[in-house]
Protein backbone atom coordinates (compact mmCIF):
# COMPACT_ATOMS: atom_id res chain seq x y z
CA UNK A 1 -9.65 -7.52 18.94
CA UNK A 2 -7.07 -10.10 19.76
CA UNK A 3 -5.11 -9.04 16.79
CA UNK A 4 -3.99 -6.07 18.69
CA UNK A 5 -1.71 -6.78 21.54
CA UNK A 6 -0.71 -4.38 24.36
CA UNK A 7 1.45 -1.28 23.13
CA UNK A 8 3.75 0.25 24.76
CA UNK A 9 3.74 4.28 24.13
CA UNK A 10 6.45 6.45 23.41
CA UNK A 11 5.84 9.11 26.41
CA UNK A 12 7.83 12.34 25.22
CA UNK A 13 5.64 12.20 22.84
CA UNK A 14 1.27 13.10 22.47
CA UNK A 15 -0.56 9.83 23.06
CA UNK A 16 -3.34 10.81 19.79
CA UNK A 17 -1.15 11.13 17.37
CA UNK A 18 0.47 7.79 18.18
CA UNK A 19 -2.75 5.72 18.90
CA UNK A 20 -3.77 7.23 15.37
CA UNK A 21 -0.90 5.90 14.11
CA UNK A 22 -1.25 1.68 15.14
CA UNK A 23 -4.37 1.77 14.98
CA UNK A 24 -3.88 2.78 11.36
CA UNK A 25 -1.37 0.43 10.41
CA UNK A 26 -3.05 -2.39 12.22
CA UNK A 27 -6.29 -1.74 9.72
CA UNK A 28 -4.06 -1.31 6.84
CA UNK A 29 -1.95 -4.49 7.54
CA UNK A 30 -5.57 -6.32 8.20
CA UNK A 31 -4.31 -7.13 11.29
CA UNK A 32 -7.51 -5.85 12.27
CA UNK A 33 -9.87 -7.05 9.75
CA UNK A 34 -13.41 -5.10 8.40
CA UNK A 35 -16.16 -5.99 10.86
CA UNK A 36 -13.63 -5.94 14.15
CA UNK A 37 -15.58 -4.09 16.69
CA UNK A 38 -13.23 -1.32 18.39
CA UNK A 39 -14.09 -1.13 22.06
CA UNK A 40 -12.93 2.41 23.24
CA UNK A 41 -12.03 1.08 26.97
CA UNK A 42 -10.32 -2.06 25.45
CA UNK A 43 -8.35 0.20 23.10
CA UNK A 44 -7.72 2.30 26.55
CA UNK A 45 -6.65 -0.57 28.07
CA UNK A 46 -4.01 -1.23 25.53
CA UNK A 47 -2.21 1.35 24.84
CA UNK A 48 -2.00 2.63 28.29
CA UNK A 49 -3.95 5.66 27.82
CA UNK A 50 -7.45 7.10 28.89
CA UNK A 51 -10.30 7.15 26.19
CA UNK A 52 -9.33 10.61 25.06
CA UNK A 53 -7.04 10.23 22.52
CA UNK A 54 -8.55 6.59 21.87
CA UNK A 55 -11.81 8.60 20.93
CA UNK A 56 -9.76 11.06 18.87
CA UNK A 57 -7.47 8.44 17.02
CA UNK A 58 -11.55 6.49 15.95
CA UNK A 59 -12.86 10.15 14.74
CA UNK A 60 -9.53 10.67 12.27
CA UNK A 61 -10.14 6.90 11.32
CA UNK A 62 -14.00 7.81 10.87
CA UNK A 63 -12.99 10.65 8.65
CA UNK A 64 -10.70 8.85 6.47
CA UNK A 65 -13.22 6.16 5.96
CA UNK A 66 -11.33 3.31 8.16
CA UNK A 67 -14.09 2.85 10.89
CA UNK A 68 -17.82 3.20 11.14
CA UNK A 69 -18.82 4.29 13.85
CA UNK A 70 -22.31 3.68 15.29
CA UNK A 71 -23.80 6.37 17.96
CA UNK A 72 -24.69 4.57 21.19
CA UNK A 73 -24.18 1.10 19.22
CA UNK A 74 -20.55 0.18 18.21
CA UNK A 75 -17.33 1.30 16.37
CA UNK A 76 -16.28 -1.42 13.52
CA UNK A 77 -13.15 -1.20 11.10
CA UNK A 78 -14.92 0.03 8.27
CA UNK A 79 -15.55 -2.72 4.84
CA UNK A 80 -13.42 -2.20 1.46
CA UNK A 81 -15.17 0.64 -0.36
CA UNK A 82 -14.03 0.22 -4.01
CA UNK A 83 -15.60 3.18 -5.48
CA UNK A 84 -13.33 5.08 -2.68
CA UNK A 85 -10.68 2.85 -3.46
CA UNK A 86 -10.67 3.66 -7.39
CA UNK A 87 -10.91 7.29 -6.42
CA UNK A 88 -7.48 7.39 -4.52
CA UNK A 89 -6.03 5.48 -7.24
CA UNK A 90 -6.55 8.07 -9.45
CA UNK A 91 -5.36 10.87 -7.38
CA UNK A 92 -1.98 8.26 -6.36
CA UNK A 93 -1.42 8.01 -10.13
CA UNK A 94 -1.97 11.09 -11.29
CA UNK A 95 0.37 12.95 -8.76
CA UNK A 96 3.01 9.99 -8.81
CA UNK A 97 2.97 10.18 -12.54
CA UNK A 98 4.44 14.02 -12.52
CA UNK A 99 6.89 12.95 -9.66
CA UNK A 100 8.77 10.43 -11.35
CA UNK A 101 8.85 12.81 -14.51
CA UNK A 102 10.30 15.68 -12.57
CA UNK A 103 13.08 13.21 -10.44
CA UNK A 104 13.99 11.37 -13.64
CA UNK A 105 14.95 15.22 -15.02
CA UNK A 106 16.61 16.01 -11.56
CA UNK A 107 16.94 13.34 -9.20
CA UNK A 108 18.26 14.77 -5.45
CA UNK A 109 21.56 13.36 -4.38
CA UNK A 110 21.27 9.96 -2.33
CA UNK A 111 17.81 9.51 -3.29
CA UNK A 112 18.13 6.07 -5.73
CA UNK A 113 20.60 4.88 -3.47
CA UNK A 114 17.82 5.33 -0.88
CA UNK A 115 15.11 3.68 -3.00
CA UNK A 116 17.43 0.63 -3.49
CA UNK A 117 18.25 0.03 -0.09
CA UNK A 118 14.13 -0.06 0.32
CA UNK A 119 13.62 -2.41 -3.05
CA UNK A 120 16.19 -4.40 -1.17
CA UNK A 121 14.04 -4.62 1.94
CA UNK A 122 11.07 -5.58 0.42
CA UNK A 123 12.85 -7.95 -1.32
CA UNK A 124 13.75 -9.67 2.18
CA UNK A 125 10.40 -9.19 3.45
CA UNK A 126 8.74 -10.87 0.48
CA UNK A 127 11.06 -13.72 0.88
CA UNK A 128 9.71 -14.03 4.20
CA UNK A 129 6.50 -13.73 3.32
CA UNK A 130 5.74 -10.71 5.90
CA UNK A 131 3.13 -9.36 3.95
CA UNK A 132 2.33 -6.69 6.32
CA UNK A 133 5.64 -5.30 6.74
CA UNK A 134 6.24 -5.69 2.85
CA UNK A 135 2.66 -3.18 2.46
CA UNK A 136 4.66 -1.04 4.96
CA UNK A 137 8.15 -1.17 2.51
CA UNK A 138 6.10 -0.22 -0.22
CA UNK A 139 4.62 2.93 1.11
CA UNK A 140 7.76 4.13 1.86
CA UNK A 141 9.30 3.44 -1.34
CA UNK A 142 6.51 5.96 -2.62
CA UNK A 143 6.85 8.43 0.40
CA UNK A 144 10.55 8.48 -0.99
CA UNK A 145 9.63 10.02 -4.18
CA UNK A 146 7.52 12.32 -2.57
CA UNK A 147 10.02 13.70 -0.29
CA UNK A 148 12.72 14.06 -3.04
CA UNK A 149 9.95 15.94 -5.11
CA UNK A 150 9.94 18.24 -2.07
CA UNK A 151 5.68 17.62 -1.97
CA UNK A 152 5.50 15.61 1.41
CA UNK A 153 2.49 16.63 2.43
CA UNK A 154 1.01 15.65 -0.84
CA UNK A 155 1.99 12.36 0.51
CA UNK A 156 0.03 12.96 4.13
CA UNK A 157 -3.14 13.87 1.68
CA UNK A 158 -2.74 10.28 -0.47
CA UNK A 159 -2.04 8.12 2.71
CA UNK A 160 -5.71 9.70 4.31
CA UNK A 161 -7.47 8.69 1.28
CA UNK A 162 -5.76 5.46 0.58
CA UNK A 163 -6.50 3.27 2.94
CA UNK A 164 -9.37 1.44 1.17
CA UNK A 165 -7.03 0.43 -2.28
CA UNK A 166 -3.89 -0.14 0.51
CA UNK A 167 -6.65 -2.75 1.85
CA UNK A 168 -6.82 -4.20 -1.39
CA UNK A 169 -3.40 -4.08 -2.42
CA UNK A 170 -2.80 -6.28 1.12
CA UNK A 171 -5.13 -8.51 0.19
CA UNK A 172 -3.46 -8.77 -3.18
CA UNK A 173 0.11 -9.49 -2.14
CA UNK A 174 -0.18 -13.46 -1.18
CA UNK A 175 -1.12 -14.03 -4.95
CA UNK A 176 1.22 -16.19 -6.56
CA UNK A 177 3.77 -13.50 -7.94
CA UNK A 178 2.38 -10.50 -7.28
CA UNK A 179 5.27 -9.75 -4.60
CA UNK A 180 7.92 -10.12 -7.22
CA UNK A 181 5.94 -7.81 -10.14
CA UNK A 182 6.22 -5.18 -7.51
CA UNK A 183 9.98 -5.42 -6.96
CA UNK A 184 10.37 -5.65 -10.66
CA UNK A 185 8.01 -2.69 -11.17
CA UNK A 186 10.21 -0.74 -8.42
CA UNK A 187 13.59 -1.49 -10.13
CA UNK A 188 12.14 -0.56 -13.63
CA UNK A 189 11.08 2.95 -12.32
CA UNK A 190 14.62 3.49 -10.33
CA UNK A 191 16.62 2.35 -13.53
CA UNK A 192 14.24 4.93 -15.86
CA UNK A 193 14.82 7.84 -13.36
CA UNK A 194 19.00 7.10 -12.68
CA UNK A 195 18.59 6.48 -17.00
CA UNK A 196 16.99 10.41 -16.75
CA UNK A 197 14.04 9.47 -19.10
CA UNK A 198 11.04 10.69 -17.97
CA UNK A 199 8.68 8.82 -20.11
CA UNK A 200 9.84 5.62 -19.27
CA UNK A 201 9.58 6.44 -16.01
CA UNK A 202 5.83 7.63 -16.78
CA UNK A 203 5.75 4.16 -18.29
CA UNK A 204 6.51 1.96 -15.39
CA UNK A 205 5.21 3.69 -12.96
CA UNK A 206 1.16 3.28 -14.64
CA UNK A 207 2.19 0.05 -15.10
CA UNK A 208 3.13 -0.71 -11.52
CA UNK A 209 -0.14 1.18 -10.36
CA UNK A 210 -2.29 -0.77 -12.51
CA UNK A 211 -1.74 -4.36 -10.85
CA UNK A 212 -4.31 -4.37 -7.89
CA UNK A 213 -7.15 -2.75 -9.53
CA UNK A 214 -7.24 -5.19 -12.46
CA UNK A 215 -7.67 -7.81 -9.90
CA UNK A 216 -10.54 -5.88 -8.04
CA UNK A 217 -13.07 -8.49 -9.62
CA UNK A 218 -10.97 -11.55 -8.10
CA UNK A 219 -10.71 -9.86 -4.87
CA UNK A 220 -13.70 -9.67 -4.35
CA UNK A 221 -14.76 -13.09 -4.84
CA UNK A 222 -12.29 -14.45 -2.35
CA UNK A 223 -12.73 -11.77 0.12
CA UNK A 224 -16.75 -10.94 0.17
CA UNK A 225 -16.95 -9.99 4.03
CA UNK A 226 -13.73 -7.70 3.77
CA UNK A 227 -15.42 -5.45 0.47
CA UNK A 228 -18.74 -3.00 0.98
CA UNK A 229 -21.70 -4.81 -0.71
């Protein structure tokens, strides 16, 4: 687990929620890779904390398919499940695809000038190649739209069944390109909703969705430990 460095908790705050939280984004990022054994004292260790909210923070991972976890045996990060992965796609999309139909009707005030000034931090992460932190940009481009559409916790519900295709899409982002069809994908939607036409919106939006799943097949050649058999 040397991936994971000692981290430093914010105290006003509850310890689970926060433990949930990196551990979370380290799995997403692949900073902790499928097959990484999670040692509950280690973990402990860590973050500062006692194995309580260490053993809470695994059972939310367990539930939202991140981690196996093996009675008496060991807790792992959890492989790529593509069935799972296809699943949340089609929930993503399917919500998403009402979202930007509604905001390109009635956007709320600030909110492209807000999506901008994320396309615009991708675009600096992409340029430095911080594939991780780009992943993070990108989620909260999406949050954006879900917070605007005044749905938020739809958003909660997508990010606990998303982590296998947000696994994929990771793995997806050093391809040659595939950094730059996302910020062109993101600037295409903003223009259709500030343009107020929904079904060009509708347009670019199943077109940006589309990109890691038709690579699936290629992913899983080059990553066969990462993906479920």
């Amino acid at each position: 687990m040397s991936a994971l460095p000692k981290i430093r908790l914010d105290r006003t705050r509850l310890a689970a929620p926060q433990v949930l939280e990196k551990l979370r984004d380290a799995i997403l990022s692949l900073d902790l890779v499928p097959g990484t054994v999670l040692a509950r004292q280690e973990l402990a260790d860590r973050f500062g904390v006692s194995q309580t909210p260490v053993r809470e923070a695994l059972l939310r991972l367990s539930e939202e398919g991140l981690v196996d976890v093996f009675p008496q045996h060991a807790t792992l990060v959890s492989r790529i499940d593509i069935v799972a992965a296809r699943q949340a796609h089609f929930l993503r999309r399917s919500i998403e695809l009402e979202l930007v139909h509604q905001l390109a009707l009635e956007a709320p005030a600030g909110m492209v000038e807000q999506m901008k000034a994320t396309i615009a931090q991708q675009a600096a992460l992409a340029a430095a190649q911080r594939y991780g932190d780009f992943g993070g940009a990108d989620r909260a481009f999406h949050r954006l739209m879900y917070e605007a559409g005044g749905v938020p916790d739809l958003w909660e519900l997508v990010g606990r069944v998303s982590g296998h295709v947000d696994r994929l899409r990771r793995l997806h982002l050093p391809t040659a390109g595939k950094t730059e069809a996302i910020l062109r994908d993101h600037r295409a939607i903003v223009r259709c909703i500030q343009a107020k036409d929904p079904a060009a919106a509708q347009a670019a939006l199943r077109k940006h969705l589309s990109g890691t799943l038709s690579a699936v097949d290629e992913i899983c050649r080059q990553y066969p430990d990462y993906v479920a058999a």
